[in-house]
Protein backbone atom coordinates (compact mmCIF):
# COMPACT_ATOMS: atom_id res chain seq x y z
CA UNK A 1 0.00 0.00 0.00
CA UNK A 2 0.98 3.39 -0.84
CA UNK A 3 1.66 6.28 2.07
CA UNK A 4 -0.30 9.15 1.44
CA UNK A 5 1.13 12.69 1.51
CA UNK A 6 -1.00 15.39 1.03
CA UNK A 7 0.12 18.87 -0.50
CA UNK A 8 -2.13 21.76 0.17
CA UNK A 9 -1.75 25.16 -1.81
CA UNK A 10 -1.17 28.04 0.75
CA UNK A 11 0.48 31.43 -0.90
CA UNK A 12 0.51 32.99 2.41
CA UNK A 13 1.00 33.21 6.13
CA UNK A 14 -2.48 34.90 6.68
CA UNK A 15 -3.87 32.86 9.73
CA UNK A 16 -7.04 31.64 8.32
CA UNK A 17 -5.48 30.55 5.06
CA UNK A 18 -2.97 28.74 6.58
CA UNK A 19 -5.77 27.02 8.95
CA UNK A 20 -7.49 25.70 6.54
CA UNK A 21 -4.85 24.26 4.44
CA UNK A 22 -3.60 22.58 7.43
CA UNK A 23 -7.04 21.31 8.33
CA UNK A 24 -7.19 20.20 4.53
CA UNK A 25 -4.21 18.60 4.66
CA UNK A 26 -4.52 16.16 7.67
CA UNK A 27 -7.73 15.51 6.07
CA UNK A 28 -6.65 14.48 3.29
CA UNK A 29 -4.28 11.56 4.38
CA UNK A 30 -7.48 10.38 6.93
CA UNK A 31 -5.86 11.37 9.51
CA UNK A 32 -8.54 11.55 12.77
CA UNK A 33 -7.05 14.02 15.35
CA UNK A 34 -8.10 12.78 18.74
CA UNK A 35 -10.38 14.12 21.32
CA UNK A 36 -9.51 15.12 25.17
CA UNK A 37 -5.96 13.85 24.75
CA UNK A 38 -2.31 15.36 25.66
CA UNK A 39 -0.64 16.33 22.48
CA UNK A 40 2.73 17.83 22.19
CA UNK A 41 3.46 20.05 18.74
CA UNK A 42 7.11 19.54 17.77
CA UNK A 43 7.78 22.77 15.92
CA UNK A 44 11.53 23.49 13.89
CA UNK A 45 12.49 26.61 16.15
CA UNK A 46 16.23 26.24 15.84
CA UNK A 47 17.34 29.53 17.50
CA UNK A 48 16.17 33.01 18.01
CA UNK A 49 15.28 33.97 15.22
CA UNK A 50 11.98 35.92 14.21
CA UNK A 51 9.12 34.28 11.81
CA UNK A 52 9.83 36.81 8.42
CA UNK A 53 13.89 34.97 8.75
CA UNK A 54 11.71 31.78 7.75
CA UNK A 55 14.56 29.57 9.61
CA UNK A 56 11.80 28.27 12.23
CA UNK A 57 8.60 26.60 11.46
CA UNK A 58 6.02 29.89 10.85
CA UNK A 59 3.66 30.71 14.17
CA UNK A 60 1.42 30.59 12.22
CA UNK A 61 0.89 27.18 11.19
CA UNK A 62 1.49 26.15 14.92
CA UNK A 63 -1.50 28.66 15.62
CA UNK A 64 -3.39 26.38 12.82
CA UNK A 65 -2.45 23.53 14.82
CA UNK A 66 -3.72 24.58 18.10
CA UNK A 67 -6.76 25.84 16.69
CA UNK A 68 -7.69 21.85 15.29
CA UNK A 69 -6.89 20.62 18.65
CA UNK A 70 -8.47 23.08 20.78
CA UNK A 71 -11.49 22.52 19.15
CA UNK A 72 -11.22 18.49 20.04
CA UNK A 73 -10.74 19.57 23.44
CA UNK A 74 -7.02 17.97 23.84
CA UNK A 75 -4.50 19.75 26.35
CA UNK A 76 -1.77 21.36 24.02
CA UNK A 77 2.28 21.21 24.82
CA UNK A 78 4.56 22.79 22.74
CA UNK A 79 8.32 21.59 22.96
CA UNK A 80 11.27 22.48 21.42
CA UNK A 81 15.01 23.14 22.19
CA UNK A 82 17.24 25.58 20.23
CA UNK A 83 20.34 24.18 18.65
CA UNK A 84 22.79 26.94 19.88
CA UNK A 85 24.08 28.16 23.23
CA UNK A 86 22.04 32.03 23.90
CA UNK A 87 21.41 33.96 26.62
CA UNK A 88 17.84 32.66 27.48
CA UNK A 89 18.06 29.57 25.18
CA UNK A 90 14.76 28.63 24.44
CA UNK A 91 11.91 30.60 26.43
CA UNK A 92 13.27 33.16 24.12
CA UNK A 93 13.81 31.54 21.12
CA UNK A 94 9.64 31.23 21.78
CA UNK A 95 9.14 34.69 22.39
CA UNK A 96 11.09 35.95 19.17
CA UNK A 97 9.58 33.17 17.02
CA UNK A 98 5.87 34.39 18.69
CA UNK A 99 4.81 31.17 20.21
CA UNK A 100 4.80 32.50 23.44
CA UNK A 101 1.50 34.64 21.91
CA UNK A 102 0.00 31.46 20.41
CA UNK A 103 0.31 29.05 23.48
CA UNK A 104 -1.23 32.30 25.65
CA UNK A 105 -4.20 32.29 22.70
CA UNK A 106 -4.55 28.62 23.12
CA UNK A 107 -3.73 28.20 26.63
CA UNK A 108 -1.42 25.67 25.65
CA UNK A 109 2.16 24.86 27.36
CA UNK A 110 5.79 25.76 26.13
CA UNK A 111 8.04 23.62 27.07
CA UNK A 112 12.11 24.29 26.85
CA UNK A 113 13.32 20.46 27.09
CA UNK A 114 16.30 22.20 28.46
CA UNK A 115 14.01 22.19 31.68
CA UNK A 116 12.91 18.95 31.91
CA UNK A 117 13.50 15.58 33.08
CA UNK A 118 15.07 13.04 31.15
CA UNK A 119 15.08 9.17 30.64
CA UNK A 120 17.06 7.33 28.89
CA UNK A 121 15.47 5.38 26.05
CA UNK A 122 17.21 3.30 23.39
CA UNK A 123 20.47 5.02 24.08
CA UNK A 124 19.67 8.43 23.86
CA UNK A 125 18.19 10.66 27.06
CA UNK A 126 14.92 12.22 26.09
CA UNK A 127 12.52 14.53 28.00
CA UNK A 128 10.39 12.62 29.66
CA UNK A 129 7.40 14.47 28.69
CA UNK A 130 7.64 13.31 24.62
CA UNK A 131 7.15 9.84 26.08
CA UNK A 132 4.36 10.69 28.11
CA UNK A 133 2.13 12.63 25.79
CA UNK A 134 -0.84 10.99 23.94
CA UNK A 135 0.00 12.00 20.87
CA UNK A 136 3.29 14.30 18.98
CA UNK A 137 2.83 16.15 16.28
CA UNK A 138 6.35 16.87 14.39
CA UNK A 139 5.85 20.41 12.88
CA UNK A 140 9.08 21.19 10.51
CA UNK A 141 10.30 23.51 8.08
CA UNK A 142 10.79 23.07 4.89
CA UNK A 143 15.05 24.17 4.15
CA UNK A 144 18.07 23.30 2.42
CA UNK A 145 20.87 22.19 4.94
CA UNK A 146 24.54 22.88 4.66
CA UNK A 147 25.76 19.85 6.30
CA UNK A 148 22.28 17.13 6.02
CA UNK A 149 21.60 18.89 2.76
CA UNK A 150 17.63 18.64 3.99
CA UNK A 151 16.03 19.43 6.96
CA UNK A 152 12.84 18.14 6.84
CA UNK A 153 10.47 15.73 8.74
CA UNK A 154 13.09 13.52 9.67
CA UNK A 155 15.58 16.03 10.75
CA UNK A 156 13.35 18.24 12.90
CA UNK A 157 12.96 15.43 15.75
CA UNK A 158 16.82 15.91 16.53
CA UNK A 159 15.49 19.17 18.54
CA UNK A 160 14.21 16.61 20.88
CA UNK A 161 17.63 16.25 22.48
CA UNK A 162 17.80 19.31 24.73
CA UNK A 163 20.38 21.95 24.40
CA UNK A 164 24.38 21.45 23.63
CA UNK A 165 23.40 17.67 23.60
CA UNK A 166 23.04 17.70 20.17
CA UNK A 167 26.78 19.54 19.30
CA UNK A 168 27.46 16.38 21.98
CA UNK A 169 26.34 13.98 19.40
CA UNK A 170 27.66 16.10 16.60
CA UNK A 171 31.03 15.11 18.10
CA UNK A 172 30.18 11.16 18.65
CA UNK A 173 29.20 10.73 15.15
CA UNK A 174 31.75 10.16 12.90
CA UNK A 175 29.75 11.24 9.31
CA UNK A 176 26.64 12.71 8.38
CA UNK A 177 25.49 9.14 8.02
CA UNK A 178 26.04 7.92 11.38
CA UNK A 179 24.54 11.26 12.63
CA UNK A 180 21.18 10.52 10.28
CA UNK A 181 21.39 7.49 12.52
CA UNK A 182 20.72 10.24 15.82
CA UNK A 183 17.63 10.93 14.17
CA UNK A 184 16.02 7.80 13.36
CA UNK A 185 16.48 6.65 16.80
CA UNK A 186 14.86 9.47 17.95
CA UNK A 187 11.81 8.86 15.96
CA UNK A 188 12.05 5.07 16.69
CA UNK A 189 11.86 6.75 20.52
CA UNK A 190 9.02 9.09 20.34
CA UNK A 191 7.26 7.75 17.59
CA UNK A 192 5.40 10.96 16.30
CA UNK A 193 1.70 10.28 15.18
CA UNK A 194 1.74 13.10 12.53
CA UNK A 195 3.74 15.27 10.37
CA UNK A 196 2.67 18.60 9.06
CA UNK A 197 5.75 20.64 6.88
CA UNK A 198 5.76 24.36 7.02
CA UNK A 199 6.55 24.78 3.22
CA UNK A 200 4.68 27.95 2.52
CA UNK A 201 8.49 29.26 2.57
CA UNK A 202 11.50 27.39 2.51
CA UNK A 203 14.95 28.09 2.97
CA UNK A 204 17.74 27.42 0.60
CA UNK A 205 20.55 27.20 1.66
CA UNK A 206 19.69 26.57 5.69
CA UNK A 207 19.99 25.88 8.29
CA UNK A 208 20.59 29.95 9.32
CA UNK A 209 19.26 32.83 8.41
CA UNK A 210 22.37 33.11 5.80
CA UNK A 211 20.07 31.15 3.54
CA UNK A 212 17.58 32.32 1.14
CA UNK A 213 13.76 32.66 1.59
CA UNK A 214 11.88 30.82 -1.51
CA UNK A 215 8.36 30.64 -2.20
CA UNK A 216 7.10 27.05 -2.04
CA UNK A 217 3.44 27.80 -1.27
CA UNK A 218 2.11 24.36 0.42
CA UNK A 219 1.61 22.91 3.55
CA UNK A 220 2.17 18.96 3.77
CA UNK A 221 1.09 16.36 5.88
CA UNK A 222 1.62 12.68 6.00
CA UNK A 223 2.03 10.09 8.66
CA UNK A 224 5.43 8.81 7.45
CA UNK A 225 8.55 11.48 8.14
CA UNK A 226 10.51 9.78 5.45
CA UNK A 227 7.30 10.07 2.89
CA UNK A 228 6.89 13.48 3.59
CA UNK A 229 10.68 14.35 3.55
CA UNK A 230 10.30 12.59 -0.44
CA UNK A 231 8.23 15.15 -1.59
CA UNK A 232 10.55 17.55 -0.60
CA UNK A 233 13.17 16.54 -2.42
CA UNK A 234 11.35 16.39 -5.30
CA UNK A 235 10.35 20.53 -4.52
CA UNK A 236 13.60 21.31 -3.77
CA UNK A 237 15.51 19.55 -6.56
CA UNK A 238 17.19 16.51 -4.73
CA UNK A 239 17.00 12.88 -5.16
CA UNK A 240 16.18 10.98 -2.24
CA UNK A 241 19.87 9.08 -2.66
CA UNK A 242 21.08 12.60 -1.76
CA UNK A 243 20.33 12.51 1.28
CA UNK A 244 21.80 10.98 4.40
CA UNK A 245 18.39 10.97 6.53
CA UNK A 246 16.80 9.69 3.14
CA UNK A 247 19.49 6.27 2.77
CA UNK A 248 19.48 5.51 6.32
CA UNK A 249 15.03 5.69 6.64
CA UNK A 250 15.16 3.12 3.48
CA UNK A 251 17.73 1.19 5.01
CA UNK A 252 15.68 1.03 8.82
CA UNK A 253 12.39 0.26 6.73
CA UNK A 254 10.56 3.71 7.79
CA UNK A 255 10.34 3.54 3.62
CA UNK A 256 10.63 0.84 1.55
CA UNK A 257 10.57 2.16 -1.58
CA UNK A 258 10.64 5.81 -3.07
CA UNK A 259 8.36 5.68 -5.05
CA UNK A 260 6.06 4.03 -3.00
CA UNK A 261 4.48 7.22 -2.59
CA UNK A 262 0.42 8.61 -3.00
CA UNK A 263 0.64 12.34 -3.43
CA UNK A 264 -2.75 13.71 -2.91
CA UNK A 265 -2.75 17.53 -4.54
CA UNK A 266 0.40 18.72 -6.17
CA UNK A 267 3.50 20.24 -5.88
CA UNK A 268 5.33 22.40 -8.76
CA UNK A 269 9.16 22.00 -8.29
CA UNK A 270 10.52 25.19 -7.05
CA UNK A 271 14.22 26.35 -7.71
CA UNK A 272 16.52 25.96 -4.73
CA UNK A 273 20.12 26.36 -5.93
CA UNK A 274 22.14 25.52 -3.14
CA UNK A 275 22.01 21.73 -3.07
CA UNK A 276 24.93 19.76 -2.00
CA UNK A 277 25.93 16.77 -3.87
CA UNK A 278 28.54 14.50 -3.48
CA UNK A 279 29.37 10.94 -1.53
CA UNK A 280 28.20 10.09 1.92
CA UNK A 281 29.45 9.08 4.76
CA UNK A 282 32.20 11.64 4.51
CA UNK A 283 34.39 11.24 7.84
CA UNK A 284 33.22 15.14 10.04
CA UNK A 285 36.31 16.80 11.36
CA UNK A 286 35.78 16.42 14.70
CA UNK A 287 37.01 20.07 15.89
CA UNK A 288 34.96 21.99 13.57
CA UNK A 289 34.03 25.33 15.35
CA UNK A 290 30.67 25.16 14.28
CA UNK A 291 30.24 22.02 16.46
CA UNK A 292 32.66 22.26 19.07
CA UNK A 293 32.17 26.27 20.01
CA UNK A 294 27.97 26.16 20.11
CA UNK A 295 27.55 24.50 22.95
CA UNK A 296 29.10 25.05 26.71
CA UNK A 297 30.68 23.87 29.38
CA UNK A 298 29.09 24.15 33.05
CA UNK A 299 30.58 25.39 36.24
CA UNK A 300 29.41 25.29 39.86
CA UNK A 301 29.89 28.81 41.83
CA UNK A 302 31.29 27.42 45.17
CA UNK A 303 29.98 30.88 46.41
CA UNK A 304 26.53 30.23 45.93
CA UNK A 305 26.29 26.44 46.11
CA UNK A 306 24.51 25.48 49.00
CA UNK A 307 25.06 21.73 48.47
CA UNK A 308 21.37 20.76 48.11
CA UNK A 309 22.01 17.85 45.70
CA UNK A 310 19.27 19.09 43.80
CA UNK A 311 21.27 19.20 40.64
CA UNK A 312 22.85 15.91 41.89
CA UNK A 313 19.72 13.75 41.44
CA UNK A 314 18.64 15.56 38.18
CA UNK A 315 21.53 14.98 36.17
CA UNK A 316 20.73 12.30 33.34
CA UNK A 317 24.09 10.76 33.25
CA UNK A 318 24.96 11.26 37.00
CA UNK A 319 27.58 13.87 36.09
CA UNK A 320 27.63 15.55 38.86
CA UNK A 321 28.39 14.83 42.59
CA UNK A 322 29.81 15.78 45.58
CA UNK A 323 33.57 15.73 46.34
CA UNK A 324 35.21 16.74 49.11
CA UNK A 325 32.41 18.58 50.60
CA UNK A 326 32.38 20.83 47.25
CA UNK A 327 29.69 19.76 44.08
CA UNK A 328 31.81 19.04 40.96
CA UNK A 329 31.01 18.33 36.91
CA UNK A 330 32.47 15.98 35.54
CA UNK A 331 33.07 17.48 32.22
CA UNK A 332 33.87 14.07 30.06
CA UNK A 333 30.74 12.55 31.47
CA UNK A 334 28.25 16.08 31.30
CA UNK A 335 26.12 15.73 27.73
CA UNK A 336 25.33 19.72 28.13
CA UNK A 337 21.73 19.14 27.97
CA UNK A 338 21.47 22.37 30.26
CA UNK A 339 19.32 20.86 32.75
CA UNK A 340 21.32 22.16 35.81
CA UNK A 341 20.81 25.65 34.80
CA UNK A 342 17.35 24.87 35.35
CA UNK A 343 17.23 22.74 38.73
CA UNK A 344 19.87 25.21 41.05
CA UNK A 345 17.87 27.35 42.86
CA UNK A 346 20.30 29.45 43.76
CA UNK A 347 21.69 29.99 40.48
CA UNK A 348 25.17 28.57 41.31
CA UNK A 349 25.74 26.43 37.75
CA UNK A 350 27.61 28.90 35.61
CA UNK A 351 28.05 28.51 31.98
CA UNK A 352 31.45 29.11 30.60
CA UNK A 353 31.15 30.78 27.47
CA UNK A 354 34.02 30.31 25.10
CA UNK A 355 35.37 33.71 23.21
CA UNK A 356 34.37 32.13 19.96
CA UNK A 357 30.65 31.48 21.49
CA UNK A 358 30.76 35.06 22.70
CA UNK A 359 31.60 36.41 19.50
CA UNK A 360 29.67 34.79 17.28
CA UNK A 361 26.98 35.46 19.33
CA UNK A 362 27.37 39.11 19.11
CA UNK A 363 27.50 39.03 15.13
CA UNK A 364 24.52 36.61 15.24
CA UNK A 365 22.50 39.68 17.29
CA UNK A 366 23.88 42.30 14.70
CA UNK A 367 23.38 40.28 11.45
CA UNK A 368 20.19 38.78 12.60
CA UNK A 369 21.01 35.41 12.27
């Protein structure tokens, strides 16, 4: 049997348009949305950015969202964790991408994973909240990616590992295919019920706001990530073989075929230009800045530590203890998933911002990024 993907035409961001094109588009792959359940939306908000940048899935197809689910009565979460180290992480990353207005409309929650518990689950450690809700809705944005070439459906569940976590498995994986691995075996995890693909605008050229806005003008929806992320290839001018998310969903059976595909509506081919081609499985380098400089290290401030042990028992991978009546990190063991920040109530864990974080931080801010 065929997996359906539906593409809806939607030329704008105009709330009402976009509402009914996502309503159309669920619809159209049978998809039943439940009633009086917990459902967290999974949106694409990568980092601070604002929605006109179109590096973050658009507010307001999240709004669209909400709206269907409010109106089957289901209690609304909305998680995400930025991919780089900023003052505020990501309660501000959803107050510059305007989700902080929509959850207040909706009465749903945000929810920075940075601040909550996590489990361990199939290897990885995973807010414990994604495995508790009814239902997850992955919400992603349709863009070109400098490294993964796409980020799509597939890619946008890697935001489920909380804060420098990610750059952490960045470093562990030694090519873009073993790093595609990351992000099956997050979906294998959480197991979203639904995707939905902001593609009203991509981005060539992603993943920051250095890449170029293009008009794609469609929403798509399909229960299979890798189904969904085959239609955009064919928008954006890739083959599916192009990409390392793409190869390693065919090879774990989330696809088994390419073409094994039922497109309900259409799609016109759109021209993104900067598409990477090439071999995979190219080895990373291992000390790129990019990977090693976006995420910190953490600190305890002996004059503020109380020794509670708070942070003690929260720590996923038991990275911290106490030592000679002082609370230490063990930096080889920490996975910088920025939980600590959260748990000290007296503000003792410090983060130790390199001068390369520092700076491009500041040019980020001034270049909009």
């Amino acid at each position: 049997m065929k997996i359906k993907v539906s593409a809806v035409e939607c030329n704008s961001y105009d709330p009402e348009e976009v509402y009914e094109a996502v309503k159309d588009a669920i619809s159209r792959i049978g998809f039943e949305i439940p009633e009086n359940k917990t459902v967290l939306i999974k949106p694409n908000v990568m980092t601070q950015n604002n929605p006109d940048q179109h590096t973050i899935t658009h507010f307001a197809v999240i709004d669209a969202l909400c709206r269907i689910l409010k109106e089957k009565n289901d209690k609304i979460l909305i998680g995400e964790s930025i991919s780089f180290y900023l003052k505020g992480l990501t309660e501000e990353a959803f107050r510059t991408s305007k989700l902080d207005i929509v959850a207040e409309k909706y009465g749903a929650v945000l929810l920075p994973f940075e601040k909550e518990t996590l489990v361990e689950a199939n290897g990885l450690f995973i807010p414990k909240v994604l495995l508790k809700a009814d239902m997850v809705i992955n919400a992603c944005k349709l863009k070109t990616h400098g490294a993964m070439r796409l980020s799509g459906a597939i890619k946008n569940m890697f935001g489920c590992l909380p804060g420098g976590y990610k750059q952490r498995m960045h470093m562990r994986a030694g090519c873009d295919l073993e790093l595609a691995d990351v992000f099956l075996d997050i979906h294998d995890t959480v197991k979203p019920d639904l995707n939905i693909m902001d593609a009203v605008v991509g981005l060539d050229g992603g993943p920051t706001a250095l890449g170029k806005p293009v008009k794609v003008g469609r929403i798509l929806a399909s229960v299979n990530p890798a189904a969904l992320d085959v239609v955009a290839c064919r928008i954006t001018g890739y083959e599916p073989e192009d990409i390392p998310a793409m190869v390693r969903a065919k090879e774990r059976h989330m696809i088994e075929d390419f073409d094994d595909i039922e497109l309900i509506g259409d799609i016109i081919p759109v021209k993104f230009e900067k598409l990477i081609k090439g071999p995979l499985g190219v080895k990373y380098k291992k000390n790129s800045i990019f990977v090693t400089q976006t995420c910190v290290n953490l600190s305890i401030d002996h004059s503020k530590c109380t020794r509670c042990g708070d942070c003690i028992g929260e720590c996923p991978v038991k990275a911290i203890r106490l030592e000679n009546g002082r609370v230490t990190i063990n930096q080889a063991k920490c996975i910088n998933c920025y939980h600590c920040l959260y748990v000290c109530k007296e503000n003792a864990v410090v983060a130790e911002r390199s001068a390369v974080n520092k700076v491009g931080w500041t040019i980020g801010k001034m270049l909009k990024l």
